[in-house]
C-alpha atoms as a PDB file:
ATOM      1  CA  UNK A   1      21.609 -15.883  -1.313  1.00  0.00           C
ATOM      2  CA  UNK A   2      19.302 -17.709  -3.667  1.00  0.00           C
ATOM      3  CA  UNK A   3      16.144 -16.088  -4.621  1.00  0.00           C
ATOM      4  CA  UNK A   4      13.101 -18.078  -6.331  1.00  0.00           C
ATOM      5  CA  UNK A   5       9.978 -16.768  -7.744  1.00  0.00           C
ATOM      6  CA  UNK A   6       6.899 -18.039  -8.707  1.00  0.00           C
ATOM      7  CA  UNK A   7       4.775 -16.003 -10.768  1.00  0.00           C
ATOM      8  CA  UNK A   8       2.397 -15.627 -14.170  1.00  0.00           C
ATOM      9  CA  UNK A   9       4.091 -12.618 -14.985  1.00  0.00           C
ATOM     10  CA  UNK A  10       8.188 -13.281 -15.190  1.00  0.00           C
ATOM     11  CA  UNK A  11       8.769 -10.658 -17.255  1.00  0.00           C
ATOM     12  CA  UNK A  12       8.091  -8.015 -14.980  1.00  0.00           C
ATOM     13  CA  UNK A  13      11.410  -8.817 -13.073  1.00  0.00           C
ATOM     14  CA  UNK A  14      13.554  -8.211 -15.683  1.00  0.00           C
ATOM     15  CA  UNK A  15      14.167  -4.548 -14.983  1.00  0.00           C
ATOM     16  CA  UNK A  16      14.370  -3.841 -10.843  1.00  0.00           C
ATOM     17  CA  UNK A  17      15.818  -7.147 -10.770  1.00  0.00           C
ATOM     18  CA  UNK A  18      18.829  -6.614 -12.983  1.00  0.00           C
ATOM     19  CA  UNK A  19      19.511  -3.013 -12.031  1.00  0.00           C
ATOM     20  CA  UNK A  20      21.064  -1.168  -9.230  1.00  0.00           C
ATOM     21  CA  UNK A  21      21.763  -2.646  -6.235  1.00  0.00           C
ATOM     22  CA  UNK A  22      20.081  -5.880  -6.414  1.00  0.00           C
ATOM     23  CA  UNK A  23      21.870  -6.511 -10.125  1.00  0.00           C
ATOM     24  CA  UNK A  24      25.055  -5.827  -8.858  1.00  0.00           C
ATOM     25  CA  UNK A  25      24.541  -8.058  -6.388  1.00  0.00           C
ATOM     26  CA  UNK A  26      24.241 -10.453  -8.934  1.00  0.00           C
ATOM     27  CA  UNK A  27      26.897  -9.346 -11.029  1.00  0.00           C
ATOM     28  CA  UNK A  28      29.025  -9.791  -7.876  1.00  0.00           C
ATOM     29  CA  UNK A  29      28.132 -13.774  -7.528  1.00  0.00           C
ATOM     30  CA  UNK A  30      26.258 -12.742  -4.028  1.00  0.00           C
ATOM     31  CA  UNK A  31      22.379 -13.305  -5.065  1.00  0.00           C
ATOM     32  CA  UNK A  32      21.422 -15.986  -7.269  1.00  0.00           C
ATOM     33  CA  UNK A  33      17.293 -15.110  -8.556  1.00  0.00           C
ATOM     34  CA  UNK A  34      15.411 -17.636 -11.045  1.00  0.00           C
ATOM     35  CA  UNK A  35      11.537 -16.559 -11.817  1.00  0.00           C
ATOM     36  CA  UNK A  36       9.354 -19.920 -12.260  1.00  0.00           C
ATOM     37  CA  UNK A  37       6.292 -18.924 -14.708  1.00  0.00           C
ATOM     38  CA  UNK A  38       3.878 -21.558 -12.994  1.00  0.00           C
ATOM     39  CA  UNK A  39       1.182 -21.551 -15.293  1.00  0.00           C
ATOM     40  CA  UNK A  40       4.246 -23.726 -17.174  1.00  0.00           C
ATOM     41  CA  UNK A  41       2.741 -26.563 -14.615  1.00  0.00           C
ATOM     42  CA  UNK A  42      -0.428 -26.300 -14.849  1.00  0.00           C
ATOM     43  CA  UNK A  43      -1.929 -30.065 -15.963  1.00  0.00           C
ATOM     44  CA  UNK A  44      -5.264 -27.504 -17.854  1.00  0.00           C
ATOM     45  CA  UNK A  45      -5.520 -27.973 -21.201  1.00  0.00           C
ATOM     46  CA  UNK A  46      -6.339 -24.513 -22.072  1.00  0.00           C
ATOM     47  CA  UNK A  47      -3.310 -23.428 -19.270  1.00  0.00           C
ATOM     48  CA  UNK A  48      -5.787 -22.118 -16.905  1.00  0.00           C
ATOM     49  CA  UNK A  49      -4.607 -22.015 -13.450  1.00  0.00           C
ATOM     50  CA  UNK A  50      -7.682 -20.285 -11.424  1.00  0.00           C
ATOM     51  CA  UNK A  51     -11.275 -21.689 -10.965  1.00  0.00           C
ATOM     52  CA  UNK A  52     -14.411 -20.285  -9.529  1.00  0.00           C
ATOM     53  CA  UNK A  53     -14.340 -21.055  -5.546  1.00  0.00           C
ATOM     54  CA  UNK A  54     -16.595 -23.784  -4.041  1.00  0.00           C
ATOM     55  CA  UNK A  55     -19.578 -21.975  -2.343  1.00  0.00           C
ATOM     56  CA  UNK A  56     -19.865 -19.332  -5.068  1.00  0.00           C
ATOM     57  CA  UNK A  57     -18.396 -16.037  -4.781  1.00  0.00           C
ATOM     58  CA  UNK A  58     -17.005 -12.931  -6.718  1.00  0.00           C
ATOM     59  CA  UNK A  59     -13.787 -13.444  -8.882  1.00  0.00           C
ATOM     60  CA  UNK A  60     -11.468 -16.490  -9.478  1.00  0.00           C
ATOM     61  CA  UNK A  61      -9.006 -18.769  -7.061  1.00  0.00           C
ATOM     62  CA  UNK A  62      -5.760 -19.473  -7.723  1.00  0.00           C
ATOM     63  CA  UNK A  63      -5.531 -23.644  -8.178  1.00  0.00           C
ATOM     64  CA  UNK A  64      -3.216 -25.245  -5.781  1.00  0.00           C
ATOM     65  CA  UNK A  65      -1.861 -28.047  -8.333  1.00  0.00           C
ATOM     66  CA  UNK A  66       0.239 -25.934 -10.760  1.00  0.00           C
ATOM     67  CA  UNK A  67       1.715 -23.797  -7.687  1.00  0.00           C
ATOM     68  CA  UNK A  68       2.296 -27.348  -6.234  1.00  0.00           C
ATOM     69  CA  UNK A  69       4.159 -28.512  -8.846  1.00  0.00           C
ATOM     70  CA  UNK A  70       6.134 -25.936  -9.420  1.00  0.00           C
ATOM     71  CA  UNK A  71       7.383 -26.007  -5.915  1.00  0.00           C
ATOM     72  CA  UNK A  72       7.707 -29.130  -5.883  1.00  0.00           C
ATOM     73  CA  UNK A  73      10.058 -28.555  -9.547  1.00  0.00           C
ATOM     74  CA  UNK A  74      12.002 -26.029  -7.455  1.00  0.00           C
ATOM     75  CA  UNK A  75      12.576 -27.886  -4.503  1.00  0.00           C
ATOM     76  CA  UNK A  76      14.257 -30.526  -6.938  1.00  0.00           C
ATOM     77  CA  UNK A  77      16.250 -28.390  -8.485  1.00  0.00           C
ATOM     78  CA  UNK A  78      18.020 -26.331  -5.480  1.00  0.00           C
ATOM     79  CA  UNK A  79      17.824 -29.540  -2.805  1.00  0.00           C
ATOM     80  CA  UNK A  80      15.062 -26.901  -0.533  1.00  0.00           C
ATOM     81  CA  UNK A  81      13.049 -24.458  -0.877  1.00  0.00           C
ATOM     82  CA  UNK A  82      14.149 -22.527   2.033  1.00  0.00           C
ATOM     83  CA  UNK A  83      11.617 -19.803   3.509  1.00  0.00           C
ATOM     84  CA  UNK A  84       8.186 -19.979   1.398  1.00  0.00           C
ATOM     85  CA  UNK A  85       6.722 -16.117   1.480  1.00  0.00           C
ATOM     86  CA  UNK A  86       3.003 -15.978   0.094  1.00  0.00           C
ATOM     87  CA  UNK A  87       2.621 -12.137  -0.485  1.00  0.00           C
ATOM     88  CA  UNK A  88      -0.870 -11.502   0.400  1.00  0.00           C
ATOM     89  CA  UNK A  89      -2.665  -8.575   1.991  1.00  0.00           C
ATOM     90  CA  UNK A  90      -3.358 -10.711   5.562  1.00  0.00           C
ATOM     91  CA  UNK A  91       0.128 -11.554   6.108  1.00  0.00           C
ATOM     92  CA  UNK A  92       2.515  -9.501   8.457  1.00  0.00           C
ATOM     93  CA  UNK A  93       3.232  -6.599   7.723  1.00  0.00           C
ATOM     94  CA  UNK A  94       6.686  -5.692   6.341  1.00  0.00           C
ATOM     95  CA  UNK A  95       9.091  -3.882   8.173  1.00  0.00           C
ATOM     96  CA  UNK A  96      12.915  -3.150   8.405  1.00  0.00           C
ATOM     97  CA  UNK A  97      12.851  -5.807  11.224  1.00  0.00           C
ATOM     98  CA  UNK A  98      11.844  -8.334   8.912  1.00  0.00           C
ATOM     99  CA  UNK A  99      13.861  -7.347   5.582  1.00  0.00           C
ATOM    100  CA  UNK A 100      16.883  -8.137   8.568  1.00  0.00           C
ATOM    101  CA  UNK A 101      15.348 -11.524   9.231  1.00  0.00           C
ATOM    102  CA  UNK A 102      15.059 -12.335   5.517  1.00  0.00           C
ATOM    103  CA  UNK A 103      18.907 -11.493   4.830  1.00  0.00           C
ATOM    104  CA  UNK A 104      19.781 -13.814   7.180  1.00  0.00           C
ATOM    105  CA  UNK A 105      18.351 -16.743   5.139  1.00  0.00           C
ATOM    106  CA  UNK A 106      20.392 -18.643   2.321  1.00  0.00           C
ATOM    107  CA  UNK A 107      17.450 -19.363   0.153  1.00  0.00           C
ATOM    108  CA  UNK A 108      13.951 -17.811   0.011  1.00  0.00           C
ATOM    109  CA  UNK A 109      11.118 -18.528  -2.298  1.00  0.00           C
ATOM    110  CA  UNK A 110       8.401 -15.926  -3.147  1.00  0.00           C
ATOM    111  CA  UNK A 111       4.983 -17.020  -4.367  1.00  0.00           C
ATOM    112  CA  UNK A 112       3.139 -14.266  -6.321  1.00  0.00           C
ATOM    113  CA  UNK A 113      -0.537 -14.555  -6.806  1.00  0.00           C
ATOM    114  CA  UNK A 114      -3.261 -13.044  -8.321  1.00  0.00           C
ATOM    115  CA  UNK A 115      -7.563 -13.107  -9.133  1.00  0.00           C
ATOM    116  CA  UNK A 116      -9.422 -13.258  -5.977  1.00  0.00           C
ATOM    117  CA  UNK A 117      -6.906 -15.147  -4.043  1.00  0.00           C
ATOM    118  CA  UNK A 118      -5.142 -18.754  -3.099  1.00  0.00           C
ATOM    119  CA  UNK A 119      -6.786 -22.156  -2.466  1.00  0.00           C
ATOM    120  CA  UNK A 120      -6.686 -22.424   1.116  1.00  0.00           C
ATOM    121  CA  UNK A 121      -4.074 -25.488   0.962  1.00  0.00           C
ATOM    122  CA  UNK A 122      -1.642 -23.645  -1.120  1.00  0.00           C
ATOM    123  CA  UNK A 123      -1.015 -22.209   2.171  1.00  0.00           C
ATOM    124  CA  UNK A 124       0.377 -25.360   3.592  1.00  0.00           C
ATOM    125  CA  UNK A 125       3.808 -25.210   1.853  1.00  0.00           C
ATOM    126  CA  UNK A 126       4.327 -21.535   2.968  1.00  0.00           C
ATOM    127  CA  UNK A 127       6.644 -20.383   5.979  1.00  0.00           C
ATOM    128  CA  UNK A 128       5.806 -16.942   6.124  1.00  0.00           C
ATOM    129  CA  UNK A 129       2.653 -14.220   4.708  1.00  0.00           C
ATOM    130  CA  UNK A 130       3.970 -11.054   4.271  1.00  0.00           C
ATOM    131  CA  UNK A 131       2.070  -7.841   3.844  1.00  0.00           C
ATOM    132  CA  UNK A 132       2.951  -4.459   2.341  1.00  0.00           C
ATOM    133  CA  UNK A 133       0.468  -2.800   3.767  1.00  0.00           C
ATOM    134  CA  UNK A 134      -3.640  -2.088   4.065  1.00  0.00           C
ATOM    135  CA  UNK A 135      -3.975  -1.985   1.069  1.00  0.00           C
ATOM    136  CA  UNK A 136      -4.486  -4.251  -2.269  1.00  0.00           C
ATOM    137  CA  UNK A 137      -2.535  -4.800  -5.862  1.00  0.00           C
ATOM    138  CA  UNK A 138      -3.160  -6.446  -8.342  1.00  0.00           C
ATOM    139  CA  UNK A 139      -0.731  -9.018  -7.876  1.00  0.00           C
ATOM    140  CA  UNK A 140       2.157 -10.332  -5.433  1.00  0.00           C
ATOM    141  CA  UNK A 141       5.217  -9.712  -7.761  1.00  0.00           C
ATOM    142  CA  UNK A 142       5.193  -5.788  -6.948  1.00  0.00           C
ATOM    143  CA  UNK A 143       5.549  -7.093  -3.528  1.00  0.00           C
ATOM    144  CA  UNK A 144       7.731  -9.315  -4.009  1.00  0.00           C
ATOM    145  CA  UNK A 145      10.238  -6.994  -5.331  1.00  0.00           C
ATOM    146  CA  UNK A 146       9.972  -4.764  -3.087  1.00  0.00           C
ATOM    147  CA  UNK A 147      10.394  -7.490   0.130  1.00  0.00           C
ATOM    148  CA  UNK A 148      13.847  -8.893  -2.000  1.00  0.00           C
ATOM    149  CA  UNK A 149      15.054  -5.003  -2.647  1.00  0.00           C
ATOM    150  CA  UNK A 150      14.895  -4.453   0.907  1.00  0.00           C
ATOM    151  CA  UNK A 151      16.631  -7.877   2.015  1.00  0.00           C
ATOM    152  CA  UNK A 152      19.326  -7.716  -0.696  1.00  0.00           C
ATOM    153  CA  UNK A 153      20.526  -4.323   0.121  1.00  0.00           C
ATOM    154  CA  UNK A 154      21.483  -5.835   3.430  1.00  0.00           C
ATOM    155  CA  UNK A 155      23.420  -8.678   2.843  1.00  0.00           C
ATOM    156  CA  UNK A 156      26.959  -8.481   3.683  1.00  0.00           C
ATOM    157  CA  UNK A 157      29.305  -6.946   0.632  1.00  0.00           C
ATOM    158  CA  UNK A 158      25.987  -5.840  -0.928  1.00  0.00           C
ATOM    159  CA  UNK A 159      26.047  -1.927  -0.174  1.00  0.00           C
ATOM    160  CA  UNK A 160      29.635  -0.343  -1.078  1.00  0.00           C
ATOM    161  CA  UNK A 161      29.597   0.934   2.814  1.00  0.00           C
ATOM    162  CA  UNK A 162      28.752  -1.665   5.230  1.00  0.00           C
ATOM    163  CA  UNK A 163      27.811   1.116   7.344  1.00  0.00           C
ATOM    164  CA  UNK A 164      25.282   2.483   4.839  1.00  0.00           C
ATOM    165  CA  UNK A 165      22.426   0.070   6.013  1.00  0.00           C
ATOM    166  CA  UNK A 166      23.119   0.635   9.905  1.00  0.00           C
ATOM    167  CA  UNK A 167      22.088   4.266   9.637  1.00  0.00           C
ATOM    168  CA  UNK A 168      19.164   3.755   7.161  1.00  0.00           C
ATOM    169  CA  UNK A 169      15.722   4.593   8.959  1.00  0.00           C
ATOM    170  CA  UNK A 170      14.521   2.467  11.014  1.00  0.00           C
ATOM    171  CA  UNK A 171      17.637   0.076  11.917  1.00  0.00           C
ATOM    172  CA  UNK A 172      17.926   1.828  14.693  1.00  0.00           C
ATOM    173  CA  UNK A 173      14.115   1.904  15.872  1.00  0.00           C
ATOM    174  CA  UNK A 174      14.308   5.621  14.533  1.00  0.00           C
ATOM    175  CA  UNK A 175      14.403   7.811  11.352  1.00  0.00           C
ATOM    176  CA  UNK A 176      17.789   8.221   9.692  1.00  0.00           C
ATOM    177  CA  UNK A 177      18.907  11.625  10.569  1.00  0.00           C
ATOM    178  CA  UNK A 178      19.179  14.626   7.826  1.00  0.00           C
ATOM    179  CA  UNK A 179      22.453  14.567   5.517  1.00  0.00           C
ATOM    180  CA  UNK A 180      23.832  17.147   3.411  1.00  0.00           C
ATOM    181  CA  UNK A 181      26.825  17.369   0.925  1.00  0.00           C
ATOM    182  CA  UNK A 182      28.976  19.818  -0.966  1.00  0.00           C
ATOM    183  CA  UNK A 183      28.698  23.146  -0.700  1.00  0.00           C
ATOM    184  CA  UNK A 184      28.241  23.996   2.631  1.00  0.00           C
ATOM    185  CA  UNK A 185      26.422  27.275   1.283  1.00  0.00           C
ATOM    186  CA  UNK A 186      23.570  26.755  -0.913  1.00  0.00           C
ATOM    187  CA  UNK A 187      21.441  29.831  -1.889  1.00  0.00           C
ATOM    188  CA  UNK A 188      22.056  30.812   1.625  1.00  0.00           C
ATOM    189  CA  UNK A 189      20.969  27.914   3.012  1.00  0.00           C
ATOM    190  CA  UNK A 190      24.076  26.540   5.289  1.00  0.00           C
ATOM    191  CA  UNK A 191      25.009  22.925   6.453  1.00  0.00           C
ATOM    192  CA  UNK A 192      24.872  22.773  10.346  1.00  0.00           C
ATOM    193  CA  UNK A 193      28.649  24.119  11.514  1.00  0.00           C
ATOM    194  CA  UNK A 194      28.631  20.938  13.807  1.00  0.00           C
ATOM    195  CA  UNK A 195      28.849  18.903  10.484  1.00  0.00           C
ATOM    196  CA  UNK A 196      32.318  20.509   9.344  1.00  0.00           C
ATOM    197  CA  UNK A 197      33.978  20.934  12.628  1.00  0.00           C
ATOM    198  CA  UNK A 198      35.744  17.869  12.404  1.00  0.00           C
ATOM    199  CA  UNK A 199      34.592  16.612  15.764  1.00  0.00           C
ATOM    200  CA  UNK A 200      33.140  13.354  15.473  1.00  0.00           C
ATOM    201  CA  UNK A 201      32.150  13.295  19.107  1.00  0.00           C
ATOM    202  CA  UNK A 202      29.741  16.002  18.702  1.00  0.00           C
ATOM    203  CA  UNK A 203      28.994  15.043  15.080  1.00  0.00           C
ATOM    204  CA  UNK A 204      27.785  11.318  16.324  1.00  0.00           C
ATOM    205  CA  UNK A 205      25.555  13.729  19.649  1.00  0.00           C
ATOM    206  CA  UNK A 206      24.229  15.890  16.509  1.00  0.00           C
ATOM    207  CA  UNK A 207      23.253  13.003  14.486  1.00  0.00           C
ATOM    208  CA  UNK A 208      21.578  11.048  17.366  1.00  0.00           C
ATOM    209  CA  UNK A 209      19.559  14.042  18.606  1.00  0.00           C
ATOM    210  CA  UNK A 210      17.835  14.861  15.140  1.00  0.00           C
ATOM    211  CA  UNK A 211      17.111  11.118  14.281  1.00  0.00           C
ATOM    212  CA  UNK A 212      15.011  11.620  17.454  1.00  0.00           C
ATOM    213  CA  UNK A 213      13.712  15.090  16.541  1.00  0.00           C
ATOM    214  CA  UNK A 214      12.793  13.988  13.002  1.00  0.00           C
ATOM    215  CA  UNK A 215      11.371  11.007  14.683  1.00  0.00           C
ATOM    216  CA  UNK A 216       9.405  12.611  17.055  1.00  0.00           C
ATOM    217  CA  UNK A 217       8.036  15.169  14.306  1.00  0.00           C
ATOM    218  CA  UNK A 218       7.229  12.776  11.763  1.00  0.00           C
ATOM    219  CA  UNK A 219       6.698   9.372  13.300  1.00  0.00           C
ATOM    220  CA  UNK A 220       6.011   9.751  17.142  1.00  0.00           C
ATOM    221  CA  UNK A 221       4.420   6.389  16.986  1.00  0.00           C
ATOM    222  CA  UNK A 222       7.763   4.782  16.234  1.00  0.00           C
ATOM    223  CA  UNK A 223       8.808   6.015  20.039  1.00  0.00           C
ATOM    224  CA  UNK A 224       6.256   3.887  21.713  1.00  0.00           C
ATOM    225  CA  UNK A 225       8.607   0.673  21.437  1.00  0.00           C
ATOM    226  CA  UNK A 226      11.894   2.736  21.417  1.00  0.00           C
ATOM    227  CA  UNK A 227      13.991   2.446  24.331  1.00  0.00           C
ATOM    228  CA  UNK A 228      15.147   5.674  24.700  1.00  0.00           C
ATOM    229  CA  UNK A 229      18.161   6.473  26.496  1.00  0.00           C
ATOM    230  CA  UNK A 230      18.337   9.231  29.881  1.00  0.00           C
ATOM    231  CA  UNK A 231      20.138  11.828  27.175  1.00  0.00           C
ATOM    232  CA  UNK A 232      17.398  11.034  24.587  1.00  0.00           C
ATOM    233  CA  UNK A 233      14.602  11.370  27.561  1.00  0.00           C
ATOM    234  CA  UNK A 234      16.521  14.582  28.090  1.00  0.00           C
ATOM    235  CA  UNK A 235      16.047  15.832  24.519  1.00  0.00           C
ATOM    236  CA  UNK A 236      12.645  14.543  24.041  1.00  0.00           C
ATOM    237  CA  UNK A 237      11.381  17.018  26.705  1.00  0.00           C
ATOM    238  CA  UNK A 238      13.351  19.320  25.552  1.00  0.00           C
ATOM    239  CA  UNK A 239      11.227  18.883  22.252  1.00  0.00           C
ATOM    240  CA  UNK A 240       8.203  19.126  23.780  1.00  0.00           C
ATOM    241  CA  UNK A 241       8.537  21.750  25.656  1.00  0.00           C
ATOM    242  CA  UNK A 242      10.174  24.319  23.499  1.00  0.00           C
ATOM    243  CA  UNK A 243       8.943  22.651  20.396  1.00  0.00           C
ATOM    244  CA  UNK A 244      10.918  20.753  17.691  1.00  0.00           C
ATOM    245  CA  UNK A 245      10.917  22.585  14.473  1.00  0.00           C
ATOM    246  CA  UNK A 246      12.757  20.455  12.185  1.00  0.00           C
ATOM    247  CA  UNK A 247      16.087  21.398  11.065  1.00  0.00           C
END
C-alpha cells in the first residue's frame, strides 16, 4: 500500500510511523508512506498558507492553492492519488468497518489541516471526510495516524497471525472476547477450565458467548445492528434474565 500525507507538521510522523506495526510494515516492503510539508507550495512570500475567510469570522482558513499544488505534485509523482481523506470533525465517523474499506485500497492520500478550517473548494479533490469522533484537535495529523494504524494492521502479511485481526473487537459486529495467558493460577485468580481443556469445540462456544456478554455489558448499542444468531438469542436472555456479571 502507498500512503501520502499532506501536512505543516511532517515531523510528527516520524515516531508512530516508523515503529511497531506500521514500521514493520515498512521494513517488510508492504506500506510505502511519504509526508508532503505543503506549506513547501505555497506561492506566499512570507509562506503563509491560511487567510482570514470572506464574510468575516473567528480564526484563519486554510488556502486552497498550496494544498492544490501539492496534490497536484503528488499525483505526478505516484501516476494517482488514489482515495483523498480530508480529516475533519464533519466527516464520517471512523469505525472498524471503514479501517476494512481503507485496506482494501492500493494508495490513499491523507490531507491534514489546521486554523479554523478548509476553503470550501479544497473539498473538491477529496474522496472521503473522515471523523474521529465529536470532538475537535488541533489538527488532522493525530487523525490521520490513527485512521493509517488501524488500516495497516489489516493488510494481508501485516499482523504475524492473520487471524489476529479477525478476532479484534468489532470485526465481528461484537467486542473481542476476554484472553488470558500463563499461569493458569494467578493470586488465586484462575483462567476459565474451558480454556485448558483442550476442546476447541467448546473453547470456540466459550469464546462466542462472552464476546456477547462483554458486548451486551459494555456496548449494548453495538447489538442493535448485530444479527444475532437463535444460540446467541438464547444467551442474550439468558443475560437478561439472570444477569450478566462479567467474567
Amino acid at each position: 500500500m502507498k500512503i501520502d500525507i499532506l501536512s505543516l507538521f511532517p515531523e510528527m510522523f516520524k515516531g508512530p510511523l516508523t515503529q511497531s506495526i506500521v514500521g514493520k510494515a515498512s521494513e517488510k516492503g508492504l506500506l510505502q508512506i511519504d509526508v508532503t510539508d505543503f506549506r513547501d507550495y505555497t506561492t506566499n512570500k512570507q509562506r503563509h498558507v491560511d487567510d482570514t475567510p470572506y464574510g468575516g469570522g473567528a480564526g484563519m482558513l486554510l488556502q486552497a492553492q498550496p494544498i492544490f499544488d501539492a496534490l497536484d505534485a503528488v499525483e505526478e509523482k505516484n501516476g494517482g492519488l488514489g482515495r483523498v481523506i480530508l480529516l475533519d470533525p464533519a466527516g464520517r465517523k471512523f469505525d472498524q468497518k471503514v479501517a476494512e474499506e481503507l485496506s482494501k485500497e492500493e494508495h490513499l492520500t491523507f490531507i491534514c489541516g489546521h486554523y479554523e478550517g478548509y476553503d470550501e473548494r479544497i473539498r473538491t479533490k477529496v474522496t472521503d471526510e473522515i471523523s474521529l469522533g465529536d470532538f475537535v484537535l488541533t489538527g488532522g495529523e493525530l487523525g490521520a495516524m490513527v485512521v493509517i494504524d488501524a488500516t495497516v494492521r489489516l493488510l494481508p502479511e501485516v499482523l504475524g497471525n492473520a487471524e489476529s485481526a479477525v478476532g479484534d473487537s468489532f470485526s465481528t459486529g461484537l467486542l473481542e472476547y476476554p484472553q488470558y495467558t500463563r499461569p493458569a493460577d494467578f493470586r488465586g485468580m484462575k483462567v476459565p477450565e474451558v480454556l485448558t481443556s483442550g476442546n476447541h469445540q467448546k473453547i470456540a462456544e466459550w469464546r462466542n458467548k462472552e464476546a456477547l456478554r462483554r458486548t451486551y455489558l459494555r456496548r449494548p448499542d453495538l447489538l442493535d445492528n448485530y444479527s444475532l444468531s437463535e444460540q446467541e438469542e438464547k444467551w442474550l436472555r439468558e443475560f437478561k434474565t439472570l444477569g450478566a456479571a462479567d467474567e
